[in-house]
PDB file of N, CA and C in Angstrom:
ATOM      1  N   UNK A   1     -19.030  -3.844   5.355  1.00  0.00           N
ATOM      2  CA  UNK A   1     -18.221  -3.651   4.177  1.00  0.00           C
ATOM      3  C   UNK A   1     -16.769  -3.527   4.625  1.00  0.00           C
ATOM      4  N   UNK A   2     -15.940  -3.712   3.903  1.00  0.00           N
ATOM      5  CA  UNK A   2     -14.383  -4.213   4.365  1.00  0.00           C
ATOM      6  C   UNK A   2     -13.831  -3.127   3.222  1.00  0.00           C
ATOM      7  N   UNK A   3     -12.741  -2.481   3.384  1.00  0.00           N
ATOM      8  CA  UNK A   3     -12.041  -1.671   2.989  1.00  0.00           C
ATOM      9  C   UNK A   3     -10.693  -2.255   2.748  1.00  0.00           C
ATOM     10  N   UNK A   4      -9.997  -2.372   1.898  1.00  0.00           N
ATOM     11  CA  UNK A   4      -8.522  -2.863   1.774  1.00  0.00           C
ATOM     12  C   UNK A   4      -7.855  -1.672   0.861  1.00  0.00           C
ATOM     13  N   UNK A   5      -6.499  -0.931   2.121  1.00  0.00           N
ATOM     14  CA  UNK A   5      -6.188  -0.157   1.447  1.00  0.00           C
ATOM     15  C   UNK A   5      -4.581  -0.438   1.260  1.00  0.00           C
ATOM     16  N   UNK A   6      -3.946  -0.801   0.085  1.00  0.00           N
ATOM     17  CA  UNK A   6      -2.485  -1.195   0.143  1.00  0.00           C
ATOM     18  C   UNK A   6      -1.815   0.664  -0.222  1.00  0.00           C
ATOM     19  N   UNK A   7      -1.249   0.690   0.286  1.00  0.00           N
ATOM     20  CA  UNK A   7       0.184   1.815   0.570  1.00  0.00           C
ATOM     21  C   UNK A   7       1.503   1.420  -0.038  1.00  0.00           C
ATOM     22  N   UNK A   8       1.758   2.371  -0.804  1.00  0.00           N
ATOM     23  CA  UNK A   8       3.975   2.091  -1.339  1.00  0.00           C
ATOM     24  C   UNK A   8       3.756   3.549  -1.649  1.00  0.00           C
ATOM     25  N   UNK A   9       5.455   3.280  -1.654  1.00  0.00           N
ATOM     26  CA  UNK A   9       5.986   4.613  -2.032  1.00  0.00           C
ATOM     27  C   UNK A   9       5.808   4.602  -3.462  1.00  0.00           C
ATOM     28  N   UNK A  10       5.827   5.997  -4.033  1.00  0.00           N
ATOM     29  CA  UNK A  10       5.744   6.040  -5.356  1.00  0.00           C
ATOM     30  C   UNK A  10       7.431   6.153  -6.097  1.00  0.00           C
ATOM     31  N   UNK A  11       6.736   5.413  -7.944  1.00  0.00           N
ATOM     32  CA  UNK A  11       8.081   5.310  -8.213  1.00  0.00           C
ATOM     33  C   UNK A  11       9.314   6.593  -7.973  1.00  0.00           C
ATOM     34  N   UNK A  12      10.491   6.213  -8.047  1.00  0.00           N
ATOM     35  CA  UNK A  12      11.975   7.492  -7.943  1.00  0.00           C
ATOM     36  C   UNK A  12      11.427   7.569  -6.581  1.00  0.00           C
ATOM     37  N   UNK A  13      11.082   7.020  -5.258  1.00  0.00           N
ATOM     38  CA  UNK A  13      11.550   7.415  -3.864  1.00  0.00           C
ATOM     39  C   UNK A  13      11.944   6.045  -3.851  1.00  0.00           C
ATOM     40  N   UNK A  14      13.454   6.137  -3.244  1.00  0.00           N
ATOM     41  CA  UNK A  14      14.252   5.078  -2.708  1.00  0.00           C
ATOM     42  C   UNK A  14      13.635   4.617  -1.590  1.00  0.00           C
ATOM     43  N   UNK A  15      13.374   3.452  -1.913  1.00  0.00           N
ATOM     44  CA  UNK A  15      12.816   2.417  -0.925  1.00  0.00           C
ATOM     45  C   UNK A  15      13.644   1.378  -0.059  1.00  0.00           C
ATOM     46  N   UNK A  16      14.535   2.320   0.829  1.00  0.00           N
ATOM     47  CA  UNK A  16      15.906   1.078   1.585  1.00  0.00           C
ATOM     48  C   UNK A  16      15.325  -0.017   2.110  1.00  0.00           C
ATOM     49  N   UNK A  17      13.949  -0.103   3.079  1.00  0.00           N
ATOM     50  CA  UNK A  17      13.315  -0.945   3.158  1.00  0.00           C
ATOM     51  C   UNK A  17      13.656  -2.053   2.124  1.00  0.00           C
ATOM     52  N   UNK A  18      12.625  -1.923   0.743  1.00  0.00           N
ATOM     53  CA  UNK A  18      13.011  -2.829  -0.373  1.00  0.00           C
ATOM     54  C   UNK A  18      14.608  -3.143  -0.894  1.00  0.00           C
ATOM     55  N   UNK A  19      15.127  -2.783  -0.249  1.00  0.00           N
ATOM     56  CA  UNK A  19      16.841  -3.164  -1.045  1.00  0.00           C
ATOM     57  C   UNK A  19      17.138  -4.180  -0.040  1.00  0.00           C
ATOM     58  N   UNK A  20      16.860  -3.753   1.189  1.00  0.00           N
ATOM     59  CA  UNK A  20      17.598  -4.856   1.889  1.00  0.00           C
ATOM     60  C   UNK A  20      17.123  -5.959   1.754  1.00  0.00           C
ATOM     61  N   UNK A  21      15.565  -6.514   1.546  1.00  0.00           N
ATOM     62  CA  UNK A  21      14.878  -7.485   1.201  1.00  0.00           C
ATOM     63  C   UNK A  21      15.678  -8.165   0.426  1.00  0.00           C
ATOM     64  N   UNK A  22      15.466  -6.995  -0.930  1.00  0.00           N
ATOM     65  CA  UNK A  22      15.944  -7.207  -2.044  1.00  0.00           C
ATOM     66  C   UNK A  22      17.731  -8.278  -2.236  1.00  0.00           C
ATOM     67  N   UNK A  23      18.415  -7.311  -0.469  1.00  0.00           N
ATOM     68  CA  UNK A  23      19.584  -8.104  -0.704  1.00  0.00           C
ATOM     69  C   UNK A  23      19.829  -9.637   0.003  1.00  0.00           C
ATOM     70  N   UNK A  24      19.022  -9.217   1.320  1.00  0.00           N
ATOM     71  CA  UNK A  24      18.523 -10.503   1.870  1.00  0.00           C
ATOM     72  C   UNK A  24      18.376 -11.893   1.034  1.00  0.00           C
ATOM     73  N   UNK A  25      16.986 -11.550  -0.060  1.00  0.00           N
ATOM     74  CA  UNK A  25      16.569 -12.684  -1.062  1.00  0.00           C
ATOM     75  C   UNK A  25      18.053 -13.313  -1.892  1.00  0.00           C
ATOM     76  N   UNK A  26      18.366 -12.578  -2.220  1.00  0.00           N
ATOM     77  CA  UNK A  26      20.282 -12.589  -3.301  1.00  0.00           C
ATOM     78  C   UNK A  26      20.810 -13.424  -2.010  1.00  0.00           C
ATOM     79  N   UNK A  27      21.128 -12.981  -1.212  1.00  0.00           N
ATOM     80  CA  UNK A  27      22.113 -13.498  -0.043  1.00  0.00           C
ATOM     81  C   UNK A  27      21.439 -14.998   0.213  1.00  0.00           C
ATOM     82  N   UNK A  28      20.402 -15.442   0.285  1.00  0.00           N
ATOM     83  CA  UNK A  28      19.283 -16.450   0.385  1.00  0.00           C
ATOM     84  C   UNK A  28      19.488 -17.399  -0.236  1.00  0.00           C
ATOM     85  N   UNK A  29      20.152 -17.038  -2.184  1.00  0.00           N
ATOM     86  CA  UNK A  29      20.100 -17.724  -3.369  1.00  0.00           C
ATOM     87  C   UNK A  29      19.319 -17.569  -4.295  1.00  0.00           C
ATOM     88  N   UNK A  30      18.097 -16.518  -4.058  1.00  0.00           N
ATOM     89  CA  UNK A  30      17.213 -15.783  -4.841  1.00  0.00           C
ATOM     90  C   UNK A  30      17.706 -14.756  -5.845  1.00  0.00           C
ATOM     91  N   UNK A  31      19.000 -15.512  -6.435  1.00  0.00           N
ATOM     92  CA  UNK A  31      19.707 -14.492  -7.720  1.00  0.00           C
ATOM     93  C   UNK A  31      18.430 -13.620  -8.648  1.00  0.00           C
ATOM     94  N   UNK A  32      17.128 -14.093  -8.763  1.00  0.00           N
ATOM     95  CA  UNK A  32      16.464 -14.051 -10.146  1.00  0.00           C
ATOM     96  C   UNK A  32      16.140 -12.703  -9.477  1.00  0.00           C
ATOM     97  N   UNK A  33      15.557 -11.920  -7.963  1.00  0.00           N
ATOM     98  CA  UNK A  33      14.439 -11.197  -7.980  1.00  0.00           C
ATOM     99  C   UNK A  33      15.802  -9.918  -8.147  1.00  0.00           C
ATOM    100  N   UNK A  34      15.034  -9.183  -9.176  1.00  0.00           N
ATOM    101  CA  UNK A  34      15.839  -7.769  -9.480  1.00  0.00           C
ATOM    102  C   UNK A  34      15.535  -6.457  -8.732  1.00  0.00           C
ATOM    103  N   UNK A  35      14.168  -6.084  -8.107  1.00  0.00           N
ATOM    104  CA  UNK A  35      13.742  -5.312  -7.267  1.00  0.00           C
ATOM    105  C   UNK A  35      12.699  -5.635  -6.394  1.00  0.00           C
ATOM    106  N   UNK A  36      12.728  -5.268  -5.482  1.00  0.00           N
ATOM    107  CA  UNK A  36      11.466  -5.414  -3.860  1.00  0.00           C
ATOM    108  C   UNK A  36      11.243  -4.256  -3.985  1.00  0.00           C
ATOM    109  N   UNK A  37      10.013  -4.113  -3.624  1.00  0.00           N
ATOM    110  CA  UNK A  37       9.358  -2.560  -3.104  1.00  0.00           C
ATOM    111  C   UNK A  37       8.620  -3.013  -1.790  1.00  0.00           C
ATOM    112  N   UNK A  38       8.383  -2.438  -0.364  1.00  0.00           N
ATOM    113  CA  UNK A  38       7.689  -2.979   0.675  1.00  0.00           C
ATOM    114  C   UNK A  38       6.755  -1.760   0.931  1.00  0.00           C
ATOM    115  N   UNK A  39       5.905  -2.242   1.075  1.00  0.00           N
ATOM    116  CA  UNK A  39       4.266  -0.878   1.329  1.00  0.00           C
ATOM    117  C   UNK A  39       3.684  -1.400   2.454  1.00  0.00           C
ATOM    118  N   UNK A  40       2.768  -1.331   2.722  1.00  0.00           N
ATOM    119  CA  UNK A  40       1.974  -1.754   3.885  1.00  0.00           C
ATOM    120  C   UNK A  40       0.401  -1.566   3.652  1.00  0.00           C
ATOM    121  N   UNK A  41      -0.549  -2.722   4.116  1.00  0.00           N
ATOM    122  CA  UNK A  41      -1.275  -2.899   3.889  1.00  0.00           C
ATOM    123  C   UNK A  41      -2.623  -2.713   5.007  1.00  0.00           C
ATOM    124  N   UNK A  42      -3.496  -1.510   4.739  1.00  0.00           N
ATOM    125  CA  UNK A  42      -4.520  -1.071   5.948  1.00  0.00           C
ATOM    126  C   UNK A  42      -5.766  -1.997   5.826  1.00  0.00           C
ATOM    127  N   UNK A  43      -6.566  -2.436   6.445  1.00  0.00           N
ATOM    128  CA  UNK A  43      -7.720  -3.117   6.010  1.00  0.00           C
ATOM    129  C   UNK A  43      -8.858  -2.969   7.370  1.00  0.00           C
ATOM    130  N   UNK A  44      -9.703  -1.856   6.814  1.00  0.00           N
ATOM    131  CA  UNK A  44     -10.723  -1.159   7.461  1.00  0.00           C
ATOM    132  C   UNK A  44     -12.163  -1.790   7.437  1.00  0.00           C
ATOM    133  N   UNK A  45     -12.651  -1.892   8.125  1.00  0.00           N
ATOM    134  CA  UNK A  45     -14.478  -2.902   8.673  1.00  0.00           C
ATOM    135  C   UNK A  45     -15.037  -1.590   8.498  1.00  0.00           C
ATOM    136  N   UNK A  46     -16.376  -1.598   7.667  1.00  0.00           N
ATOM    137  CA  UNK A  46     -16.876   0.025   7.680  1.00  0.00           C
ATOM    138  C   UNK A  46     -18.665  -0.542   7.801  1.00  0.00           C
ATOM    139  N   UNK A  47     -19.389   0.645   8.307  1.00  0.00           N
ATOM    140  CA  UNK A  47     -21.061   0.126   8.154  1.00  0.00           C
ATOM    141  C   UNK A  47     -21.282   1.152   7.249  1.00  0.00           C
ATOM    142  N   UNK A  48     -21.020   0.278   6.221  1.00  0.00           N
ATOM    143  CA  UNK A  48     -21.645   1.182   4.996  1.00  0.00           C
ATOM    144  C   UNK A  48     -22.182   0.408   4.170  1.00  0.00           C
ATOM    145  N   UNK A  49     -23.617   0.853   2.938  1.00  0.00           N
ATOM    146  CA  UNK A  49     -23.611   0.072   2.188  1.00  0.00           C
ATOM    147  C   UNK A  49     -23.495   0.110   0.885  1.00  0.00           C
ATOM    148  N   UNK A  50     -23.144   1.362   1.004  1.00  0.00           N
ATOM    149  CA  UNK A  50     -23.057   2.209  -0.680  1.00  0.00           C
ATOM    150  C   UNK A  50     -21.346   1.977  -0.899  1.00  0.00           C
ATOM    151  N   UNK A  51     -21.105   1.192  -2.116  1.00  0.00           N
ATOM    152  CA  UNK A  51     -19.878   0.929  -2.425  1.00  0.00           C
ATOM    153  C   UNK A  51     -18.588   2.293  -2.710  1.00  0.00           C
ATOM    154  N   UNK A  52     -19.307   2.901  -3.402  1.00  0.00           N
ATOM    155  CA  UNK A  52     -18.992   4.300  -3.951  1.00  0.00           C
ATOM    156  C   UNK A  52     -18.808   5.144  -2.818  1.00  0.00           C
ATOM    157  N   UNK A  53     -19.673   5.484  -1.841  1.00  0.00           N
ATOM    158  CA  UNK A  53     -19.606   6.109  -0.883  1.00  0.00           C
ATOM    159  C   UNK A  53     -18.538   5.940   0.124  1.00  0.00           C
ATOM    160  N   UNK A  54     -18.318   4.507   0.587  1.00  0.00           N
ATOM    161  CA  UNK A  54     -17.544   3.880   1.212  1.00  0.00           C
ATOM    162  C   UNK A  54     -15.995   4.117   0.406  1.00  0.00           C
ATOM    163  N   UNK A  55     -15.671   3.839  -0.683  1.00  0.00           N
ATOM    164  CA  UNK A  55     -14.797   4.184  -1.106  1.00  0.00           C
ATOM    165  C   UNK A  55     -14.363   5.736  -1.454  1.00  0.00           C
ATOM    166  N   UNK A  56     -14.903   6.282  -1.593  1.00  0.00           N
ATOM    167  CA  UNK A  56     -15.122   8.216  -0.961  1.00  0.00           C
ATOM    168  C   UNK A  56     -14.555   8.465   0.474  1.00  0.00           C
ATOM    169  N   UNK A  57     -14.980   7.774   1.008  1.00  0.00           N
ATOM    170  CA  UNK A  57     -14.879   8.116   2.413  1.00  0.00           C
ATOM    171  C   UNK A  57     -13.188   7.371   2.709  1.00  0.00           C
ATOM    172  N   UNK A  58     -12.968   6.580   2.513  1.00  0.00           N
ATOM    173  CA  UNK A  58     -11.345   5.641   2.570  1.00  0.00           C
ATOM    174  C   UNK A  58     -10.793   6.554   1.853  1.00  0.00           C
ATOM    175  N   UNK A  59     -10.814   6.914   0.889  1.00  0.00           N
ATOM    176  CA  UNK A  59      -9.640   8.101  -0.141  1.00  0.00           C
ATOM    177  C   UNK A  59      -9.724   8.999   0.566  1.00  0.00           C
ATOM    178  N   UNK A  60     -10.497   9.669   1.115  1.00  0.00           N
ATOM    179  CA  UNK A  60     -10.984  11.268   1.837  1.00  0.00           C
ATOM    180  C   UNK A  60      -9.693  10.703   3.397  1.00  0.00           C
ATOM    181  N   UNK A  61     -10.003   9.402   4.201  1.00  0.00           N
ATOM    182  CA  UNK A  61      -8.790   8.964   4.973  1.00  0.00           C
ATOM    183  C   UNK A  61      -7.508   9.055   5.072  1.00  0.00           C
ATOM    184  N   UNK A  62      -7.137   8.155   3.418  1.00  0.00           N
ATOM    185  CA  UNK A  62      -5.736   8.394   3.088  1.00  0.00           C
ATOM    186  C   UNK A  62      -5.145   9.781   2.729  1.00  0.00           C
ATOM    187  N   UNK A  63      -5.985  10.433   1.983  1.00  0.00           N
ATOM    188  CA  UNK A  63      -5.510  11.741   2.205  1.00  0.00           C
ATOM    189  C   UNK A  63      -5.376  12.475   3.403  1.00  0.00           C
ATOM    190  N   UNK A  64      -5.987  12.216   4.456  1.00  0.00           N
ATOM    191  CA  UNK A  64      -6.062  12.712   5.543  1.00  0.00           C
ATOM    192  C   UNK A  64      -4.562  12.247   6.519  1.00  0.00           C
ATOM    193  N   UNK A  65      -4.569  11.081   6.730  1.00  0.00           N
ATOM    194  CA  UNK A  65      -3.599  10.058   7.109  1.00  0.00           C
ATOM    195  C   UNK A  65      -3.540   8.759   7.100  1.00  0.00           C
ATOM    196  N   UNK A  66      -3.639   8.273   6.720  1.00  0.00           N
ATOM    197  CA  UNK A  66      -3.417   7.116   6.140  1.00  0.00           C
ATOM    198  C   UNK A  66      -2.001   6.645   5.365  1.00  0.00           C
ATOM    199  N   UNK A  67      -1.901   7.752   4.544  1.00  0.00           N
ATOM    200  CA  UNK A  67      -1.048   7.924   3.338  1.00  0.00           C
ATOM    201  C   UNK A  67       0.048   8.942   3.271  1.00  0.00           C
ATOM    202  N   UNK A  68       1.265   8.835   3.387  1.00  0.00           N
ATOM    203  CA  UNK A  68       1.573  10.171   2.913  1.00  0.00           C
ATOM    204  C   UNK A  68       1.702  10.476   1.270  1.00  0.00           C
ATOM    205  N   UNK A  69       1.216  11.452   1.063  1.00  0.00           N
ATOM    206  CA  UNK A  69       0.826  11.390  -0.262  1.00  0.00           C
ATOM    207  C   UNK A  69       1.773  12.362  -1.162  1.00  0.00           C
ATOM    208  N   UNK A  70       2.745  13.006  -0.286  1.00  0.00           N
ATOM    209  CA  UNK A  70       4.155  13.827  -0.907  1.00  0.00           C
ATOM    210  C   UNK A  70       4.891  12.772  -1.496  1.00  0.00           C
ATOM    211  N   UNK A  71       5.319  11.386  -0.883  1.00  0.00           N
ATOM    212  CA  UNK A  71       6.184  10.295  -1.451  1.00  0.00           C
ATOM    213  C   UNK A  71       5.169   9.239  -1.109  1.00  0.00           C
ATOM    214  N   UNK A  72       3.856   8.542  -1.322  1.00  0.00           N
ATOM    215  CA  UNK A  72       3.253   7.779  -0.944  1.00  0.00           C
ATOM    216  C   UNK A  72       2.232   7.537  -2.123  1.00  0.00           C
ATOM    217  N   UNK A  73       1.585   6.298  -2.610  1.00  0.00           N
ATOM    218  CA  UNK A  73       0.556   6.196  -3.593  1.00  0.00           C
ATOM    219  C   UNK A  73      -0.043   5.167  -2.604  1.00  0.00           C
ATOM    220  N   UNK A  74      -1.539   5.002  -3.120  1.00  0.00           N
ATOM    221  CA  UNK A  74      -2.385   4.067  -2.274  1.00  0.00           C
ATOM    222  C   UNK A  74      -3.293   3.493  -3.495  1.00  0.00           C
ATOM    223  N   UNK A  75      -4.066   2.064  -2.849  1.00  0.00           N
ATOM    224  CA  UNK A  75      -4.641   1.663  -4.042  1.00  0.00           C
ATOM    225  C   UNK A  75      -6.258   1.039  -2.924  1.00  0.00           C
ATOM    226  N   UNK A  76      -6.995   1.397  -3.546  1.00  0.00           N
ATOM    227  CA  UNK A  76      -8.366   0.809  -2.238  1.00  0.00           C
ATOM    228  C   UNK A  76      -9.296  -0.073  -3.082  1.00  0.00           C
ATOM    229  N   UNK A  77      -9.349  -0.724  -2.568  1.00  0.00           N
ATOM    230  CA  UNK A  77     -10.380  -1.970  -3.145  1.00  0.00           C
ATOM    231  C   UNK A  77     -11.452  -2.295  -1.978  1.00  0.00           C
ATOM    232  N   UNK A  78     -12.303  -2.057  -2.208  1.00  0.00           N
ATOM    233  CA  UNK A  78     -13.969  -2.274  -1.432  1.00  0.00           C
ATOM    234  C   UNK A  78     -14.776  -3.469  -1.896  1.00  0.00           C
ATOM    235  N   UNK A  79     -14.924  -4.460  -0.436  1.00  0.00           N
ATOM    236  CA  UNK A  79     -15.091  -5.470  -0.862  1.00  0.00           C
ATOM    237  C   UNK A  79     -16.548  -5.875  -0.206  1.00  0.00           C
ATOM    238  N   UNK A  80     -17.416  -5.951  -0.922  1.00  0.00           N
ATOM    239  CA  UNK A  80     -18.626  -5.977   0.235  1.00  0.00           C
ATOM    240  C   UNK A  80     -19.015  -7.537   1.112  1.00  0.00           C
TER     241      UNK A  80
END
């Protein structure tokens, strides 16, 4: 079972990461894009076969570390 866990900051934390993108793309000729946000993306191999369980166990992670979860949101999708 495969675990995909995407990471960003949550909204109101300034994301300088995303601005510079953001100014990069403009500087590029990409007038249209109005905001970037950049997160990062974990993607975990698990021997599990209980979907539910497996996804229990990845949240129980990100809370642990994975995530910081003071300025951090996560999103997990379990893919069997």
């Amino acid at each position: 079972m495969k675990a995909i866990v995407n990471v960003f900051l949550k909204n109101g934390v300034l994301d300088s990461q995303g601005k510079a993108v953001e100014h990069a793309l403009s500087s590029h000729g990409y007038g249209t894009v109005s905001d970037v946000r950049v997160g990062k993306q974990i993607i975990i191999e698990m021997n599990e076969s209980d979907a539910v369980s497996a996804k229990a166990k990845v949240a129980q992670m990100c809370e642990d570390l994975l995530a910081n979860t003071v300025i951090e949101d996560y999103e997990i999708e379990i893919q069997a």
